[in-house]
C-alpha atoms as a PDB file:
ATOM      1  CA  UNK A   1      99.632 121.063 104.971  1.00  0.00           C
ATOM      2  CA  UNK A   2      97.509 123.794 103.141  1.00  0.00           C
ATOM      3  CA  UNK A   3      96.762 122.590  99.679  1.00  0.00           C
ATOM      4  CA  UNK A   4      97.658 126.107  98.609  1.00  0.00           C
ATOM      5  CA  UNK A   5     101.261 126.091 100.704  1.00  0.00           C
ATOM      6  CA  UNK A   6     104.395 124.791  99.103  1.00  0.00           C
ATOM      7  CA  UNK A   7     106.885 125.003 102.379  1.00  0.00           C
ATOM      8  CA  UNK A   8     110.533 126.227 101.677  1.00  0.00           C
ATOM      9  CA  UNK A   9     112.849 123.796 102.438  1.00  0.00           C
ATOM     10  CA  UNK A  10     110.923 120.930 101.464  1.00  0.00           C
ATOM     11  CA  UNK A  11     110.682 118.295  98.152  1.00  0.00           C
ATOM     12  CA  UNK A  12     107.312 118.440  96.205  1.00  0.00           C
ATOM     13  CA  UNK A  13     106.353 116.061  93.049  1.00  0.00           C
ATOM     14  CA  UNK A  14     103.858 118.541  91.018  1.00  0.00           C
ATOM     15  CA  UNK A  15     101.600 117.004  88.501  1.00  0.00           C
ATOM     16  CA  UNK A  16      98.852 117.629  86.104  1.00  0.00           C
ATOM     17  CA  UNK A  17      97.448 116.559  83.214  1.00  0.00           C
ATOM     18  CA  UNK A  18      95.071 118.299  80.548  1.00  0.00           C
ATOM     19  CA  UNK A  19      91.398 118.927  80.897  1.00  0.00           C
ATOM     20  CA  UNK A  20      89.372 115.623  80.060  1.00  0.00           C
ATOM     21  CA  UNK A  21      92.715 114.221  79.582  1.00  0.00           C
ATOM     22  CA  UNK A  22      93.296 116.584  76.293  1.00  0.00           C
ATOM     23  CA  UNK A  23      96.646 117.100  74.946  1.00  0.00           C
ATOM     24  CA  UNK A  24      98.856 120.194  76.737  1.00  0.00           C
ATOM     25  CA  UNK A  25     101.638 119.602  74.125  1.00  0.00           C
ATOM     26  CA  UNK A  26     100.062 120.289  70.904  1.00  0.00           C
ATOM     27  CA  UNK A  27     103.498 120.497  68.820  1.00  0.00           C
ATOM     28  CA  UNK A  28     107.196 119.772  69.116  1.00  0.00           C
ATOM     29  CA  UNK A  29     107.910 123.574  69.948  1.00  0.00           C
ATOM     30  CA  UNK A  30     105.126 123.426  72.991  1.00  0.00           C
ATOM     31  CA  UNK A  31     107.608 121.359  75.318  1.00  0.00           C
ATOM     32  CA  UNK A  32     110.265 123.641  74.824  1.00  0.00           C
ATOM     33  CA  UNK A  33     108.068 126.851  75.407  1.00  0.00           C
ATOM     34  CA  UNK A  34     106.417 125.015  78.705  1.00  0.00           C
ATOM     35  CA  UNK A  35     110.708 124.530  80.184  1.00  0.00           C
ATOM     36  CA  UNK A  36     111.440 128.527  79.010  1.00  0.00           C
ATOM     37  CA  UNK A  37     108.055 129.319  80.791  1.00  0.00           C
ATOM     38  CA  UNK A  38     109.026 127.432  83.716  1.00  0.00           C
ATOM     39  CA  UNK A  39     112.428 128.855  83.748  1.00  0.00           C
ATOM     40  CA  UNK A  40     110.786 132.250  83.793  1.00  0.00           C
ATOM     41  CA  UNK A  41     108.546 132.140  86.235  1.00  0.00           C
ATOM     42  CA  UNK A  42     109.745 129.443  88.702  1.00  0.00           C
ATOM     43  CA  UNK A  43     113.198 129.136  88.805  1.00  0.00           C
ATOM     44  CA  UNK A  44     113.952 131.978  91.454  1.00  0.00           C
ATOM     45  CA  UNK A  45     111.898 129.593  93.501  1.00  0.00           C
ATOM     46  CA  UNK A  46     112.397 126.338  93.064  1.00  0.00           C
ATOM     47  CA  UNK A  47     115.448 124.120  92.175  1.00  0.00           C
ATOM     48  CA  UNK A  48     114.303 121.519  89.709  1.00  0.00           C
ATOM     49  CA  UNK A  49     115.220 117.863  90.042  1.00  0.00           C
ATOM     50  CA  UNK A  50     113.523 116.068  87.230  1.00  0.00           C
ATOM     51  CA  UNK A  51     111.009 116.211  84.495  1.00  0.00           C
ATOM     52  CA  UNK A  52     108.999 114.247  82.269  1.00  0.00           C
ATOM     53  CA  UNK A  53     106.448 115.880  79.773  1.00  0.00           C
ATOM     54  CA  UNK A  54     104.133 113.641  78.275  1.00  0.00           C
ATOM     55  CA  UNK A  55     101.676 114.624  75.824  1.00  0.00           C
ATOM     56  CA  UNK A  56      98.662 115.467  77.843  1.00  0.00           C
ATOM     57  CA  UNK A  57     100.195 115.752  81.362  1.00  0.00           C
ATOM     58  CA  UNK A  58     103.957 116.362  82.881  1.00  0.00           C
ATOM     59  CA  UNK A  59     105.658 115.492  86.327  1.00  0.00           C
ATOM     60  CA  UNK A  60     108.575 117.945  87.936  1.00  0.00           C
ATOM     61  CA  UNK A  61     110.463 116.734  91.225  1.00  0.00           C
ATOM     62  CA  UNK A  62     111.156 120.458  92.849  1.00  0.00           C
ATOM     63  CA  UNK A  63     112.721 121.622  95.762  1.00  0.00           C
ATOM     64  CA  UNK A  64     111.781 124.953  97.159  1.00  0.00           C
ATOM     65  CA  UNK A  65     114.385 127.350  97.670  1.00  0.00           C
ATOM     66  CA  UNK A  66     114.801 129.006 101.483  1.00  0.00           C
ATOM     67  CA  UNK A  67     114.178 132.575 101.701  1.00  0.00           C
ATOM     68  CA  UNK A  68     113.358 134.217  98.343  1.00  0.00           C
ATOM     69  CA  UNK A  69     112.819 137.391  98.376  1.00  0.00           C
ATOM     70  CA  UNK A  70     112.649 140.315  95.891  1.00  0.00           C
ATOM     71  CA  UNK A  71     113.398 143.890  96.078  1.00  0.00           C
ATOM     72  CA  UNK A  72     109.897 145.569  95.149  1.00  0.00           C
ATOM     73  CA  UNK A  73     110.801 147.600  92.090  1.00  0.00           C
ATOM     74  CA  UNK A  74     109.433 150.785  93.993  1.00  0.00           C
ATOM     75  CA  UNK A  75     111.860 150.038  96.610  1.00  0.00           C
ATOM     76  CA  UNK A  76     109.701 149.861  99.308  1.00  0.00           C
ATOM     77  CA  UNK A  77     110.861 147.212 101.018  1.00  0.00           C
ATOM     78  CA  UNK A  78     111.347 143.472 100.307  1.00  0.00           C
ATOM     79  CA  UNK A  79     108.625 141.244  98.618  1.00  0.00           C
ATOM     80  CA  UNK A  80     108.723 137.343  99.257  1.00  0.00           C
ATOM     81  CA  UNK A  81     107.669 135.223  95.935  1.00  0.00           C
ATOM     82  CA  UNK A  82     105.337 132.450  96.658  1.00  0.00           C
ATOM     83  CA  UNK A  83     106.032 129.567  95.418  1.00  0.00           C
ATOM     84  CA  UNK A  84     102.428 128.680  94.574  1.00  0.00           C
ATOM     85  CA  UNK A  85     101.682 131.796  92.628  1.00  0.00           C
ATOM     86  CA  UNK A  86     104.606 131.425  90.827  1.00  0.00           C
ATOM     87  CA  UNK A  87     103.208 127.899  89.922  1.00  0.00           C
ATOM     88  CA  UNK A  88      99.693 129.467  88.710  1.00  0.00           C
ATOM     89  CA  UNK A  89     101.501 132.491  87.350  1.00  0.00           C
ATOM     90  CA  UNK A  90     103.570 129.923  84.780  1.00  0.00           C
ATOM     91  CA  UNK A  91     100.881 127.631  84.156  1.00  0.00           C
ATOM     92  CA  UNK A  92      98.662 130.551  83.220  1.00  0.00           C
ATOM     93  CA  UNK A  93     100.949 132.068  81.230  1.00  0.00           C
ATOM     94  CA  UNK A  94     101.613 128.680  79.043  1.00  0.00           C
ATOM     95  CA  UNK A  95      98.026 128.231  78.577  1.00  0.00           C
ATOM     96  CA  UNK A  96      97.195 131.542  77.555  1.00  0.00           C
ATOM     97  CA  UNK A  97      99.702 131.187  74.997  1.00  0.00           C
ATOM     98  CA  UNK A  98      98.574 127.511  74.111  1.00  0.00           C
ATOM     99  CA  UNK A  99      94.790 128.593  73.857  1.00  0.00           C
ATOM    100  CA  UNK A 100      95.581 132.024  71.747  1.00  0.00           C
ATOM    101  CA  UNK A 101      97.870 129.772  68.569  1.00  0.00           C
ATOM    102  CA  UNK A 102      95.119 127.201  68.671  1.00  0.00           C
ATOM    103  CA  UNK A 103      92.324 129.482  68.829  1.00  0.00           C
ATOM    104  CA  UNK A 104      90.931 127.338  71.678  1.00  0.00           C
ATOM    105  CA  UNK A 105      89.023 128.840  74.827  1.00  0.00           C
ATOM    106  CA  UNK A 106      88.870 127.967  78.221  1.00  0.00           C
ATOM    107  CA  UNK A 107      91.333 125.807  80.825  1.00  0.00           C
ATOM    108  CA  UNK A 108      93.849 123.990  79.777  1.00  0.00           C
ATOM    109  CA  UNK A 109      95.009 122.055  82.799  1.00  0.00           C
ATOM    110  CA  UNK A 110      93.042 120.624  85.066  1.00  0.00           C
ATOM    111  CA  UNK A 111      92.668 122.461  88.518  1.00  0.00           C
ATOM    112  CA  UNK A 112      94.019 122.977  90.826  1.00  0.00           C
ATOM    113  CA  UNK A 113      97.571 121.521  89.833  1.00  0.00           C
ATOM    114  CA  UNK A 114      98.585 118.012  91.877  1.00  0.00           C
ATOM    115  CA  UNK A 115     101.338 118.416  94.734  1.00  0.00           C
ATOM    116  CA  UNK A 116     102.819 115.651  97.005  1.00  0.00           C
ATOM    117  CA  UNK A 117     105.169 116.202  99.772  1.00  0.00           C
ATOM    118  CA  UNK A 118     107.868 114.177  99.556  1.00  0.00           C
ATOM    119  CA  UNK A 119     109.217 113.792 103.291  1.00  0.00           C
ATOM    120  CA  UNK A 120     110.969 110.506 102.736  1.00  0.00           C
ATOM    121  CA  UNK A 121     114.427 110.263 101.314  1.00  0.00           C
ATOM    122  CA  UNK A 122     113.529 106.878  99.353  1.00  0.00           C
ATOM    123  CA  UNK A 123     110.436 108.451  97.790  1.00  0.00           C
ATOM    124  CA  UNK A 124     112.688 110.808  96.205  1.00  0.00           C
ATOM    125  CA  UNK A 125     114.686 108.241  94.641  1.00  0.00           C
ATOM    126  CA  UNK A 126     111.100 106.844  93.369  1.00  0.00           C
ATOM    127  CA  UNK A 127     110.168 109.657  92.364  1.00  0.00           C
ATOM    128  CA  UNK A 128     113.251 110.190  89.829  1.00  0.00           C
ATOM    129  CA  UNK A 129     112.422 107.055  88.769  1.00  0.00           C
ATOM    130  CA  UNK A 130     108.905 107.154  87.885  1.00  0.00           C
ATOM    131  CA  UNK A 131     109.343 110.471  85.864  1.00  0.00           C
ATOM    132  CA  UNK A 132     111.889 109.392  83.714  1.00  0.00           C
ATOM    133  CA  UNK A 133     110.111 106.078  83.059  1.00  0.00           C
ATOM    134  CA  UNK A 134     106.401 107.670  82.256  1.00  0.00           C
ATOM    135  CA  UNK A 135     107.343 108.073  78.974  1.00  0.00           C
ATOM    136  CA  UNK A 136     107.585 104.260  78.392  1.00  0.00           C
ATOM    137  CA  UNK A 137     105.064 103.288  81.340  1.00  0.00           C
ATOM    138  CA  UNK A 138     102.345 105.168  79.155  1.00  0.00           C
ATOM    139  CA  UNK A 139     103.205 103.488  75.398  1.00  0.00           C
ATOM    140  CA  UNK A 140     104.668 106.767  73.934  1.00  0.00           C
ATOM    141  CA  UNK A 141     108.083 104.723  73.378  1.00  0.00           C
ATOM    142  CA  UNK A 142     109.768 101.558  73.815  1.00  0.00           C
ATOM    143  CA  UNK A 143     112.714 102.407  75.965  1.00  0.00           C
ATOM    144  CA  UNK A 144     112.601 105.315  78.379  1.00  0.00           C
ATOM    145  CA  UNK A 145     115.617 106.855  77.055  1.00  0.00           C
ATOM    146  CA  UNK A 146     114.379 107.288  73.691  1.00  0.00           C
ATOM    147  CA  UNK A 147     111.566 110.336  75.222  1.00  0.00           C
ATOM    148  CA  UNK A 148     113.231 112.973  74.386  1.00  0.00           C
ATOM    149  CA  UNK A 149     110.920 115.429  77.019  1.00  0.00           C
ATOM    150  CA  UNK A 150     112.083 114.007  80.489  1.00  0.00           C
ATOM    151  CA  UNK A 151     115.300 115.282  82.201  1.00  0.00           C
ATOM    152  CA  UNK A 152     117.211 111.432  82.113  1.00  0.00           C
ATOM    153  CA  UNK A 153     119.543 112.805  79.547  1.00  0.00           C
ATOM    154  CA  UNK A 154     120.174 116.649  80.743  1.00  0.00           C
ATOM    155  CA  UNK A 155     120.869 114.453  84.054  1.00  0.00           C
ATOM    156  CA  UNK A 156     123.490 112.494  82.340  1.00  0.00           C
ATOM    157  CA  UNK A 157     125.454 115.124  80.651  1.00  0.00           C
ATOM    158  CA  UNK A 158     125.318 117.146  84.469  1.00  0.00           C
ATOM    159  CA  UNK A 159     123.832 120.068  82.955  1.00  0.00           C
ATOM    160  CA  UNK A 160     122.918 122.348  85.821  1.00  0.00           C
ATOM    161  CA  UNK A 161     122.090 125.065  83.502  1.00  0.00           C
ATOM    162  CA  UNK A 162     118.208 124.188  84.107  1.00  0.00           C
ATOM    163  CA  UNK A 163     118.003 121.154  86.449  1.00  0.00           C
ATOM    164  CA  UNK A 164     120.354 120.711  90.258  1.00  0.00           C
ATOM    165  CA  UNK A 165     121.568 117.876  88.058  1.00  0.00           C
ATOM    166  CA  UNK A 166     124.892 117.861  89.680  1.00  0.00           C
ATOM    167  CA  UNK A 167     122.954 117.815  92.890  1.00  0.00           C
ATOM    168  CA  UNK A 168     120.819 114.048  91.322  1.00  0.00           C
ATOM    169  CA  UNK A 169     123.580 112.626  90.548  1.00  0.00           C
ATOM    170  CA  UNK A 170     125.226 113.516  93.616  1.00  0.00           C
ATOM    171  CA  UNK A 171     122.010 112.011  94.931  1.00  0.00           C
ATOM    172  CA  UNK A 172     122.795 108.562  93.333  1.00  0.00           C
ATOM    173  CA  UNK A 173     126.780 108.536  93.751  1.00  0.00           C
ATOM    174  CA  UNK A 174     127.452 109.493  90.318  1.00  0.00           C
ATOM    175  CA  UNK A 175     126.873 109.034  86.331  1.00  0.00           C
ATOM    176  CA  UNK A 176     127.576 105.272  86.575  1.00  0.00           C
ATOM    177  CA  UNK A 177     125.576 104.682  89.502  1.00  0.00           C
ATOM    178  CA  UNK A 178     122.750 106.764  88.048  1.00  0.00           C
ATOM    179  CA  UNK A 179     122.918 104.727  85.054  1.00  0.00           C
ATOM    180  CA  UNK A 180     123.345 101.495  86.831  1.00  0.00           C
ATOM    181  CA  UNK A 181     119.945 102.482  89.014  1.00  0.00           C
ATOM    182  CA  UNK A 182     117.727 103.519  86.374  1.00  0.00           C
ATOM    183  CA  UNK A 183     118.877 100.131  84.366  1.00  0.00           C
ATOM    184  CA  UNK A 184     118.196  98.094  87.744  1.00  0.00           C
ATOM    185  CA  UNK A 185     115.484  99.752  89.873  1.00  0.00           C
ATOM    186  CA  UNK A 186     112.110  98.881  87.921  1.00  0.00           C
ATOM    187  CA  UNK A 187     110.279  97.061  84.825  1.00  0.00           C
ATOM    188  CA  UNK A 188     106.595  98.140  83.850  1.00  0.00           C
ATOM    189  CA  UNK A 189     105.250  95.673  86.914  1.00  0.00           C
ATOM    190  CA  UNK A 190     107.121  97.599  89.676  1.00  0.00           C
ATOM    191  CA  UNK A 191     106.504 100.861  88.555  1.00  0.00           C
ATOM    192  CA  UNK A 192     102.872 100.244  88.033  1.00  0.00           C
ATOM    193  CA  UNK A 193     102.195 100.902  91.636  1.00  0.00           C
ATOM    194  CA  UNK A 194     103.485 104.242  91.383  1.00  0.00           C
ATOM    195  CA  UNK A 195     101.124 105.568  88.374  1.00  0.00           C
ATOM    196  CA  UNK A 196      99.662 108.627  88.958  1.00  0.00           C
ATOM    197  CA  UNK A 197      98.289 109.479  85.574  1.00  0.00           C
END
């Protein structure tokens, strides 16, 4: 697969982190503006399974949508988004943002951003998993379900307003089972194997 390609159809676990490891959430309100940003630019795109932002680097579990297209807006024809560009275009557009309130110059993220193809229905599982844990795998809480900047709890309440939650959950065989899972499935020692970051 071309590093630059991001196949329709498929599941992809996108990572990065900050340059030299430096914060990309400066402030409460930064998480929030990184999901609207997102939602802006990548949600025609991709369907988004999971998140987890951490304070200097974030995980999303995506699936990219079959045939997106756009009507040019001088009608000449059909234009089809690219799911990569729509990537750079969001993560451009957060930094910019980023660098211009902290009067700060220069890249943000680290580059290019991290994609894995996941082509195995068990690493998706693993992969829900190791998001919503990060939080806690990384010292930023206790208990995973006290990080407030992951999708475990949008998941729970089957909000599909921003995530396929309905689609996770379906994924698992329900609330309970989702529960159940992420209760069961790992402690610091299993998941360990899985860092990334």
């Amino acid at each position: 697969m071309d590093i630059q390609t991001l196949d329709q159809g498929q599941f992809f676990h996108i990572y990065n982190r900050g340059v030299n490891g430096e914060d990309i959430f400066k402030e409460r309100r930064n998480y929030y503006y990184f999901l609207q940003q997102y939602f802006a630019y990548c949600s025609d795109v991709f369907e988004i399974y999971c998140y987890a932002l951490l304070k200097n680097h974030f995980h999303l579990l995506v699936h990219v949508r079959e045939n997106v297209v756009v009507a040019k807006s001088n009608g000449q024809g059909i234009l089809q988004l690219s799911a990569s560009k729509q990537l750079s275009h969001f993560f451009n557009s957060y930094a910019q943002s980023v660098n211009r309130i902290n009067k700060r110059t220069g890249s943000l993220f680290e580059s290019p951003f991290k994609r894995k193809l996941i082509d195995d229905a068990s690493y998706i599982t693993t992969v829900i998993y190791y998001c919503h844990y990060n939080a806690q795998l990384h010292g930023f809480v206790n208990d995973f379900k006290g990080w407030e900047f992951s999708s475990y709890h949008s998941i729970l309440k089957n909000d599909d307003t921003f995530l396929a939650a309905t689609k996770v959950l379906d994924w698992f065989g329900g609330v309970a089972a989702f529960e159940d899972a992420h209760k069961e499935r790992y402690g610091k020692e299993g998941m360990e194997k899985f860092m990334i970051e």
